[in-house]
Protein backbone atom coordinates (compact mmCIF):
# COMPACT_ATOMS: atom_id res chain seq x y z
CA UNK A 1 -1.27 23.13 -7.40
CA UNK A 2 0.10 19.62 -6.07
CA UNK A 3 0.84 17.02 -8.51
CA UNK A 4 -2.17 14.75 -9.45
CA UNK A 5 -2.33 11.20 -7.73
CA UNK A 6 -1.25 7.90 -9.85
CA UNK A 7 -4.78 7.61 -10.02
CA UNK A 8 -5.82 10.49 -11.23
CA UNK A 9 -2.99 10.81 -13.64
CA UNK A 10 -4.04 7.48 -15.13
CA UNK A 11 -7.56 8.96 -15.24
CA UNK A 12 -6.50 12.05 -16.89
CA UNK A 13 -4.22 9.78 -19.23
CA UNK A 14 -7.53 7.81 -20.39
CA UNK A 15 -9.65 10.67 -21.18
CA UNK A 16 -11.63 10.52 -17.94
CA UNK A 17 -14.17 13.39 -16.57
CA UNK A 18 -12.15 16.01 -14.90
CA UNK A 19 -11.98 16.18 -11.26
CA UNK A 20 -14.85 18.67 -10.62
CA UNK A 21 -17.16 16.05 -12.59
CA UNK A 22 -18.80 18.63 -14.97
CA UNK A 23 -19.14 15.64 -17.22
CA UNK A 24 -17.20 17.94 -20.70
CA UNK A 25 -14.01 15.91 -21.26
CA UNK A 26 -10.74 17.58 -20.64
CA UNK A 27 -9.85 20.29 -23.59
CA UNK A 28 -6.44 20.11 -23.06
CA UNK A 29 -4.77 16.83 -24.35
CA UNK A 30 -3.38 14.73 -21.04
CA UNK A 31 0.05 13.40 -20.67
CA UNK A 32 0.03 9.49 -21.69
CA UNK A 33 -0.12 7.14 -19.43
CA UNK A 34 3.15 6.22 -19.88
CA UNK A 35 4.33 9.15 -18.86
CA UNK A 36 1.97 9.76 -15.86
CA UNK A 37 3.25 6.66 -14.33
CA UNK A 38 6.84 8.06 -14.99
CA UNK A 39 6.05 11.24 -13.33
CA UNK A 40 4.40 9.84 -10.16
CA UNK A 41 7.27 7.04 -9.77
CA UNK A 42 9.46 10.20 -9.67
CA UNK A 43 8.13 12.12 -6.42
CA UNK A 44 10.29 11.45 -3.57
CA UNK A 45 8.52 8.91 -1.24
CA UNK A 46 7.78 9.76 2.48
CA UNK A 47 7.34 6.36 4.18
CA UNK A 48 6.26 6.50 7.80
CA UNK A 49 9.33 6.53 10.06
CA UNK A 50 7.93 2.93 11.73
CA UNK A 51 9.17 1.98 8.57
CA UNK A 52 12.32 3.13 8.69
CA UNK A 53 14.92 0.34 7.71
CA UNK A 54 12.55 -2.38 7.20
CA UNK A 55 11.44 -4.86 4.60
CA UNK A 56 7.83 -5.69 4.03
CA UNK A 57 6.84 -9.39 3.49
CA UNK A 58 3.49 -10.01 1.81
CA UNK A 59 1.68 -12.89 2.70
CA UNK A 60 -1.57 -13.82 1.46
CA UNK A 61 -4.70 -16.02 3.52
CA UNK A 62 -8.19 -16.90 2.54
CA UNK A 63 -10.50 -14.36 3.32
CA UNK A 64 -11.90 -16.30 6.40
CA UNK A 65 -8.47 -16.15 7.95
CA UNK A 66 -7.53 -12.43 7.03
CA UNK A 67 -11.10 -11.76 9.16
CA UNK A 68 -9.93 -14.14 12.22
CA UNK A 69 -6.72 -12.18 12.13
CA UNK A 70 -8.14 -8.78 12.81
CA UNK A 71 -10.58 -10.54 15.11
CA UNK A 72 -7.60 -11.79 17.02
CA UNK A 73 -5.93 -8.52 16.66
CA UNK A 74 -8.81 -6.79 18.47
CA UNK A 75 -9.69 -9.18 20.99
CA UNK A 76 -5.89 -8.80 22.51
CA UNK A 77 -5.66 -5.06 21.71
CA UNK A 78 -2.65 -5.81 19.33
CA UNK A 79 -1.99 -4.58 15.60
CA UNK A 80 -1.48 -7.01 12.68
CA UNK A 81 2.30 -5.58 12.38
CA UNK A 82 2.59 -7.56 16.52
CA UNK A 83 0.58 -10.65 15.18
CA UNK A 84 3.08 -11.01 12.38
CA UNK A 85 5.87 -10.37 14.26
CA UNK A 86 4.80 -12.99 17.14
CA UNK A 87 3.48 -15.60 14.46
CA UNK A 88 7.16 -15.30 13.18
CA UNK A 89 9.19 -15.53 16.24
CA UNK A 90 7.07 -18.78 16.99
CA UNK A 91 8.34 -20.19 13.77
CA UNK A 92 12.08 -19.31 14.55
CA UNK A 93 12.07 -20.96 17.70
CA UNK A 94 9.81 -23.76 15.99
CA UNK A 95 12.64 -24.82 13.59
CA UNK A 96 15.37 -23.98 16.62
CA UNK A 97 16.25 -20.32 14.50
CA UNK A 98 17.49 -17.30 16.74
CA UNK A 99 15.73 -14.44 16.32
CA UNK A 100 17.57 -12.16 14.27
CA UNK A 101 18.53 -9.20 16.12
């Protein structure tokens, strides 16, 4: 059997309903959630290789931007990742940076 999400390992942590929902909590006693997190931080990670050797910047907008973003993104057939990555090069060449390469 695969290993349970970080999800459902937090569930089962808690004392949740088991998975098939047959509404009898779990007989067996669950790991804490301590150690659920611990286990789930230690699977190997598979990132997609688009991501390979690069650094993700988080950048939060107001929800009426986020939804003019993906509106922009699908009126010029382009993905958030090539918004980003044109709103940025503007800003390099807007404060005279080269674009690092």
């Amino acid at each position: 059997m695969a290993a349970p999400s970080m999800t459902d390992a937090i569930k089962a942590s808690a004392g949740r309903l088991t998975p098939n929902l047959d509404r009898r909590p779990r007989q067996r006693s669950a790991p804490s959630m301590t150690q659920s997190v611990k286990n789930v931080a230690a699977h190997e990670r598979k990132p997609p290789a688009t991501r390979s050797g690069r650094k993700g910047i988080v950048v939060y907008f107001d929800q009426r931007v986020a939804a003019a973003i993906r509106r922009l993104a699908s009126e010029y057939d382009a993905t958030n990742q090539e918004l980003g990555e044109m709103a940025f090069k503007f800003l390099f060449e807007k404060f005279g940076e080269a674009w690092p390469t």
